[in-house]
C-alpha atoms as a PDB file:
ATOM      1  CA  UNK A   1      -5.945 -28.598   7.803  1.00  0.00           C
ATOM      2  CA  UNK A   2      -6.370 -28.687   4.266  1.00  0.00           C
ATOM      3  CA  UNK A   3      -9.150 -26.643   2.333  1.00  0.00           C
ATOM      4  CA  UNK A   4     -12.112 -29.253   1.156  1.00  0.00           C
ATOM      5  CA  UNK A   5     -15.254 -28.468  -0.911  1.00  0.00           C
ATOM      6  CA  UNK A   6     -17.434 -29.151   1.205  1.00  0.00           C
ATOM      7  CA  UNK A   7     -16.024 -26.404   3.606  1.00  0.00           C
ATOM      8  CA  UNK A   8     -16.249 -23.895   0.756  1.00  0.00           C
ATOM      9  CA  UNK A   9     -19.677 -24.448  -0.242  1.00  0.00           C
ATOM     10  CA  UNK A  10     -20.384 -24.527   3.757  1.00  0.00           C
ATOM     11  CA  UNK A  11     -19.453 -20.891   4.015  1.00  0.00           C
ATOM     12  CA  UNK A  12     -22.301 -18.285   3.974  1.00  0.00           C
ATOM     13  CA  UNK A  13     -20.239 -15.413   3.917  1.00  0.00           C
ATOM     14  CA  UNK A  14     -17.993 -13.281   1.847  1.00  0.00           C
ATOM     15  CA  UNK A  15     -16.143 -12.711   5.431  1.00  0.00           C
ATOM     16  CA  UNK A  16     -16.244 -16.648   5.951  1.00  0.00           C
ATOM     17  CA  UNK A  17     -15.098 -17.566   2.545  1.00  0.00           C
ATOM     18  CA  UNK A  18     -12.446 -15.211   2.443  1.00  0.00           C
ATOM     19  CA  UNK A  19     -10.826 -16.692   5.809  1.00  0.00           C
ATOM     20  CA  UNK A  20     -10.786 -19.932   4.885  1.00  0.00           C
ATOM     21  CA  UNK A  21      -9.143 -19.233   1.732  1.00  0.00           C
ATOM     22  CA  UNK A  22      -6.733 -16.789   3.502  1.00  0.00           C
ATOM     23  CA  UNK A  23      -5.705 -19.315   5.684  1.00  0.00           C
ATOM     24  CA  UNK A  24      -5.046 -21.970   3.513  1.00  0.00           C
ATOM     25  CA  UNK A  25      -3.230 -20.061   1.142  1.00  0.00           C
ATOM     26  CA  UNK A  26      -0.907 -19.060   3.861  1.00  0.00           C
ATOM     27  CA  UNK A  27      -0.759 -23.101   4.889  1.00  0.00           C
ATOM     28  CA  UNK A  28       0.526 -23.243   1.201  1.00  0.00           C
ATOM     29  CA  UNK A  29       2.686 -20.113   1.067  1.00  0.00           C
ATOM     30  CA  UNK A  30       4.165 -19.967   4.567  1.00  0.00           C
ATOM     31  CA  UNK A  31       5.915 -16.970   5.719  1.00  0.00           C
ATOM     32  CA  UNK A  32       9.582 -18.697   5.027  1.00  0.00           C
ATOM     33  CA  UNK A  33       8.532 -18.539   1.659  1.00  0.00           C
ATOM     34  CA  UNK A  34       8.171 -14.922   1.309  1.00  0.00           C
ATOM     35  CA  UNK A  35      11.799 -14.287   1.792  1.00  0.00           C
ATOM     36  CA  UNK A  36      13.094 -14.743  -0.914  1.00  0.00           C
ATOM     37  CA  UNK A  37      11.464 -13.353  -4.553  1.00  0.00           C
ATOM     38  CA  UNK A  38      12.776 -16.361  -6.722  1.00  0.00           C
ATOM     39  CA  UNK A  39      11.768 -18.913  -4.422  1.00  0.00           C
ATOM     40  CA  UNK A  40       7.802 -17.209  -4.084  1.00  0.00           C
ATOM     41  CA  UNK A  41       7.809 -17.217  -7.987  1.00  0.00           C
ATOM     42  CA  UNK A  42       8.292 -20.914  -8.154  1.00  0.00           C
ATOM     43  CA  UNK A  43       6.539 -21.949  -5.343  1.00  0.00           C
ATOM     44  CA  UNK A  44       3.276 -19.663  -6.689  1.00  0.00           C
ATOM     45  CA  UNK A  45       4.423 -21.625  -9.907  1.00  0.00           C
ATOM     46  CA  UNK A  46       3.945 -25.014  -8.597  1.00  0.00           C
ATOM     47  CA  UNK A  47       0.043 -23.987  -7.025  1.00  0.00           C
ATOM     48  CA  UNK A  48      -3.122 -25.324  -8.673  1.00  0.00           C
ATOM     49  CA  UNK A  49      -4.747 -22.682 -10.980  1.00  0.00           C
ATOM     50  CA  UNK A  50      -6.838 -20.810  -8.391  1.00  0.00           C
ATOM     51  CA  UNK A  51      -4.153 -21.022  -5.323  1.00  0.00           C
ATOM     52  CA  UNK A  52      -1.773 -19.732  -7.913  1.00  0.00           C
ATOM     53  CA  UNK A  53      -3.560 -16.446  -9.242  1.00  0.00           C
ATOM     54  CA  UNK A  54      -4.796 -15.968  -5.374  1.00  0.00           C
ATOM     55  CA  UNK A  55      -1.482 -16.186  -4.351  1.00  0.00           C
ATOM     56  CA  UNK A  56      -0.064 -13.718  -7.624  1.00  0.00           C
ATOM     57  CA  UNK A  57      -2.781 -11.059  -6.903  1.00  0.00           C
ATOM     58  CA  UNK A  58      -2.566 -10.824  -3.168  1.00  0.00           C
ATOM     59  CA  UNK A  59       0.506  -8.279  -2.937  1.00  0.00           C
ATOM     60  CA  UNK A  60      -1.041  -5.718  -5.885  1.00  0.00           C
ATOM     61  CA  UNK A  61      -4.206  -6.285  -3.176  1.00  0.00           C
ATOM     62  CA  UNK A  62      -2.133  -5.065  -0.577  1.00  0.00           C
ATOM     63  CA  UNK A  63      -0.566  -2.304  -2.992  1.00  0.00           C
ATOM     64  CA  UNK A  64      -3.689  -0.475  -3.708  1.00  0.00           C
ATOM     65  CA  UNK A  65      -5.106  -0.665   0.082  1.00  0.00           C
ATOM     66  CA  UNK A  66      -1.708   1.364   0.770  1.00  0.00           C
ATOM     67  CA  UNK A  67       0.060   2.605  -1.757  1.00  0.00           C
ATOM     68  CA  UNK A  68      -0.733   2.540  -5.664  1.00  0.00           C
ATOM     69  CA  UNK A  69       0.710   0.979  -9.012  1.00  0.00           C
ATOM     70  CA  UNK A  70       4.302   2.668  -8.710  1.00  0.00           C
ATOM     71  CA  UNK A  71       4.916   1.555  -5.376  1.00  0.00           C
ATOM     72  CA  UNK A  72       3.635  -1.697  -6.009  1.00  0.00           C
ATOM     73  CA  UNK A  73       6.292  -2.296  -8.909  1.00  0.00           C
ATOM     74  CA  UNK A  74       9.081  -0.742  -6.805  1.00  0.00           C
ATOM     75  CA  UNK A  75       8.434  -2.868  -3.787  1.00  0.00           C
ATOM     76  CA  UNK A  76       7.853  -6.082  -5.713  1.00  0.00           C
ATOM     77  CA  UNK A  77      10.301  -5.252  -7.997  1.00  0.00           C
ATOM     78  CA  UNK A  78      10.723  -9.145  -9.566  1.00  0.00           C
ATOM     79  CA  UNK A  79       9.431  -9.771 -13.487  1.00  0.00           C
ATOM     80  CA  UNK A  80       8.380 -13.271 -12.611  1.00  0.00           C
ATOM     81  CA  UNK A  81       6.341 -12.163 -10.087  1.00  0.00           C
ATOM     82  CA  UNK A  82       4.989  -9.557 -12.650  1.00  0.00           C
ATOM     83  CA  UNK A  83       3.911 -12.109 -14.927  1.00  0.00           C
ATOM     84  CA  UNK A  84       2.573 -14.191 -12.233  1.00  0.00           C
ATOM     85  CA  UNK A  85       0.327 -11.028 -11.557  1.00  0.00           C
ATOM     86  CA  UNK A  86      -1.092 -10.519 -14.359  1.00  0.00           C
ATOM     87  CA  UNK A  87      -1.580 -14.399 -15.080  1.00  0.00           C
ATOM     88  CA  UNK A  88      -3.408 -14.280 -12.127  1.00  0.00           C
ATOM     89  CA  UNK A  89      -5.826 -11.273 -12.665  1.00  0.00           C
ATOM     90  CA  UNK A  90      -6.606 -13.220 -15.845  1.00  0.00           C
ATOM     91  CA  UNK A  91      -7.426 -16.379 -14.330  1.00  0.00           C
ATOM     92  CA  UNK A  92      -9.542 -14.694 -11.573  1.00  0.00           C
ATOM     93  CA  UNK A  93     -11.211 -12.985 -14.922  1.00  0.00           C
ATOM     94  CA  UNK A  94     -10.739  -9.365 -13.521  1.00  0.00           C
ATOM     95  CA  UNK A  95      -9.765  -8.512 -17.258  1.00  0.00           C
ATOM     96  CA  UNK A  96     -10.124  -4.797 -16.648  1.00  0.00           C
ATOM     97  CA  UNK A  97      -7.808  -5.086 -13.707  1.00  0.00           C
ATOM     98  CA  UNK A  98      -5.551  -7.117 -15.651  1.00  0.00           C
ATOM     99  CA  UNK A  99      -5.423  -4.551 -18.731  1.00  0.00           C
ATOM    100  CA  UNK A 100      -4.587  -1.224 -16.180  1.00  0.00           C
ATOM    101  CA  UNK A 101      -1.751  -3.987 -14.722  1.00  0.00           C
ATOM    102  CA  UNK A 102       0.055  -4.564 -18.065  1.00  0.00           C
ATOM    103  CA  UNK A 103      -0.445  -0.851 -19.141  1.00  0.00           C
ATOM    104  CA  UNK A 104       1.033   0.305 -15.590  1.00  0.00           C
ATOM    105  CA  UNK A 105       3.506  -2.510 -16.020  1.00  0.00           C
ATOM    106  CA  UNK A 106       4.460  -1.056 -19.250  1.00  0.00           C
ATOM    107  CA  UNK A 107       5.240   2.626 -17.660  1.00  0.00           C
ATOM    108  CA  UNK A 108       7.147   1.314 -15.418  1.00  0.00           C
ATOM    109  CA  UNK A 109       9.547  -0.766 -17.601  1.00  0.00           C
ATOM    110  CA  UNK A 110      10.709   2.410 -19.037  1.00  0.00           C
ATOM    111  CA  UNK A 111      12.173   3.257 -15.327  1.00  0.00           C
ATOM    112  CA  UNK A 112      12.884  -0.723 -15.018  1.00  0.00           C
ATOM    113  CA  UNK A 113      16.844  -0.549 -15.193  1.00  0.00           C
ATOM    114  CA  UNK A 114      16.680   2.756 -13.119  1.00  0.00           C
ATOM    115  CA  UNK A 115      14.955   1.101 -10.279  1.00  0.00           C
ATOM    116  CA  UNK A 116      16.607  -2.506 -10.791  1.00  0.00           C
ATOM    117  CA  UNK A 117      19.860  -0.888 -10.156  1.00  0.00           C
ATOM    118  CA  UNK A 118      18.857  -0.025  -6.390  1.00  0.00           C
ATOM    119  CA  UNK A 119      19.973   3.041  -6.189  1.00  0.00           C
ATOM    120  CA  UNK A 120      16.231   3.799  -5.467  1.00  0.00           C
ATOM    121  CA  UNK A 121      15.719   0.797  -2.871  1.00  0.00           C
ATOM    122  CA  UNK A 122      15.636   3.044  -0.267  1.00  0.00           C
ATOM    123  CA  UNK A 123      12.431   4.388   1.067  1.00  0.00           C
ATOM    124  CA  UNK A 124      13.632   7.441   1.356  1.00  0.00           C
ATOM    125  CA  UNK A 125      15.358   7.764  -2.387  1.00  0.00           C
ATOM    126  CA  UNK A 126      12.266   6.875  -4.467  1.00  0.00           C
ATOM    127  CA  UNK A 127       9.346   8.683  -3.254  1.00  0.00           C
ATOM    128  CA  UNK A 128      11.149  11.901  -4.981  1.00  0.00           C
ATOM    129  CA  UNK A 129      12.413  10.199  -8.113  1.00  0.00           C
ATOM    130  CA  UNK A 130       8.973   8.840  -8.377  1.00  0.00           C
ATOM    131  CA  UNK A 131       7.427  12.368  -8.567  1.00  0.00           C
ATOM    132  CA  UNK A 132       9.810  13.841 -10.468  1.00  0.00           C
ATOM    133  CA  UNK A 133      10.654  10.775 -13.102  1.00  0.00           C
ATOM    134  CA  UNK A 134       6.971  12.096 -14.394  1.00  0.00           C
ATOM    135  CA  UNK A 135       6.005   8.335 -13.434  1.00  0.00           C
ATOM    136  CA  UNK A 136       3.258   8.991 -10.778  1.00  0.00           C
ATOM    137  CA  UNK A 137       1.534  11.578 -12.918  1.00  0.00           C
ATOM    138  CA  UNK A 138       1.583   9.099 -15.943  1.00  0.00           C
ATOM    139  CA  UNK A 139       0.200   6.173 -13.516  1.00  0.00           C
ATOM    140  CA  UNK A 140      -2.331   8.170 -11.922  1.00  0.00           C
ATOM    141  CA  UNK A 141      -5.341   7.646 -14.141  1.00  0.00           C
ATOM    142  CA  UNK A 142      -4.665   3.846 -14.037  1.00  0.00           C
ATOM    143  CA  UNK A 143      -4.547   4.415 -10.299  1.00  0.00           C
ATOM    144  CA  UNK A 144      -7.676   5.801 -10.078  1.00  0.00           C
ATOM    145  CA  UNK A 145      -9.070   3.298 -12.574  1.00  0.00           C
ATOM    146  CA  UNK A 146      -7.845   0.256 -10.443  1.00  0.00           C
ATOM    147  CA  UNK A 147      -8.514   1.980  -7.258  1.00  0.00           C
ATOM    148  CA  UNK A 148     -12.408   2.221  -8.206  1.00  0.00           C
ATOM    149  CA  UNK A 149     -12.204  -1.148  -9.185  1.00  0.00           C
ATOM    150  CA  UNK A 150     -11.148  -1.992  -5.427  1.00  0.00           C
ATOM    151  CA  UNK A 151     -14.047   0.273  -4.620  1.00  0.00           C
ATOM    152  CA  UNK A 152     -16.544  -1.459  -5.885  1.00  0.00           C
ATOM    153  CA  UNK A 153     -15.922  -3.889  -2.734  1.00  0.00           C
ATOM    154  CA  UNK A 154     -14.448  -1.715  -0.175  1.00  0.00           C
ATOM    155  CA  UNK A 155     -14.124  -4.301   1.924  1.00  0.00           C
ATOM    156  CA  UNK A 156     -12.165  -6.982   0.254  1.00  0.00           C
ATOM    157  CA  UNK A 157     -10.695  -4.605  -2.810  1.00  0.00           C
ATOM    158  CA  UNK A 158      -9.090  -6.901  -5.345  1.00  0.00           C
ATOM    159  CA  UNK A 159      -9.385 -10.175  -3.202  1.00  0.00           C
ATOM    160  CA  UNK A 160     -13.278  -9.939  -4.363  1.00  0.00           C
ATOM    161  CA  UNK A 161     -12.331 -11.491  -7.321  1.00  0.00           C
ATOM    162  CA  UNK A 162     -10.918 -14.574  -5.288  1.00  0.00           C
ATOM    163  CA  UNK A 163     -14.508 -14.796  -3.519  1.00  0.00           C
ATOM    164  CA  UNK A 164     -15.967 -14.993  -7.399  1.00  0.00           C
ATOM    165  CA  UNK A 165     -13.864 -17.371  -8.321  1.00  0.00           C
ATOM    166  CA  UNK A 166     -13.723 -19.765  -5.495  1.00  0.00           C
ATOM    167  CA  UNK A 167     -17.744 -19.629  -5.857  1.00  0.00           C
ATOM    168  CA  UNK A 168     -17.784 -19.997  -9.225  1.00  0.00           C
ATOM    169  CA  UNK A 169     -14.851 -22.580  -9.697  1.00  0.00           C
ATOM    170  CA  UNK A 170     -14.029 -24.171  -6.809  1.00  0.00           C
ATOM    171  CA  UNK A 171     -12.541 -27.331  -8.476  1.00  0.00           C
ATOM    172  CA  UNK A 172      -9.949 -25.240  -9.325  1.00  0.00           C
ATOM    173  CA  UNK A 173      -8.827 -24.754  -6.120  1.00  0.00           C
ATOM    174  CA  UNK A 174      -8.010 -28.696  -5.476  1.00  0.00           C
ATOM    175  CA  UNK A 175      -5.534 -30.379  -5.745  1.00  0.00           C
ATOM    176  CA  UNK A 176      -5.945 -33.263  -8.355  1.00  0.00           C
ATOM    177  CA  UNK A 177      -3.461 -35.765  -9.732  1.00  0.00           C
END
């Protein structure tokens, strides 16, 4: 069933909120879709405004609950996807998020041919390089910058922007012609 208004502004809770725009984001972005890195990027592409930065920010969520900047880049290794990231952080207006994003971003193009070569695809190859490439110790105040960031709502990290913005500007979250 497709997301309405009136079920947004029905929800009392962050928890509430948060579910229906999980689910519907998945209705849009159904696991088939995931597959394949070129085919996400243009399918994120072709979202309204809101569905389209949820959709962008909800790996580098997932990132920071597990891993951190580094391992976010190396896993979603795709520069459309990038961009769509940080487009995203800006249209949820989490500028500081989106400013440690491009700066990480930026570290991590200097390793960008090392990594896009896959000789480090392997879980087991790049937790080492990463140490010893002096990449982790240059990410980890950004790290810790973003990570308090996600603090700040422990329990939704950076998906509490979505609940801002869905509050704030729901319209943007509809489809219209």
């Amino acid at each position: 069933m497709k997301l309405n208004l009136q079920d947004m502004k029905a929800t009392q809770t962050d928890a509430e909120l948060l579910k229906l725009l999980s689910a519907e984001l998945q209705r849009r972005l159904p696991e088939n879709v995931h597959e394949n890195r070129d085919v996400l990027a243009e399918a994120i592409r072709g979202l309204p405004p809101g569905w389209r930065a949820m959709a962008a920010t909800h790996r580098l969520d997932v990132s920071m609950a597990m891993d951190d900047l580094g391992w976010h880049f190396h896993n979603f290794y795709h520069a459309e996807l990038c961009d769509e990231t940080a487009r995203g952080l800006r249209e949820l207006e989490a500028g500081e998020a989106v400013e440690i994003f491009e700066q990480a971003r930026a570290l991590f193009e200097a390793h960008w041919e090392k990594v896009g070569n896959r000789s480090l695809e392997s879980l087991a190859a790049f937790p080492q390089w990463y140490e010893s490439s002096g990449l982790e110790a240059a990410l980890d105040p950004l790290n810790n910058r973003l990570w308090k960031i996600c603090s700040e709502s422990p329990d939704h990290g950076i998906m509490r922007f979505w609940l801002d913005y869905a509050r704030k500007y729901p319209e943007r979250l509809l489809d219209l012609p």
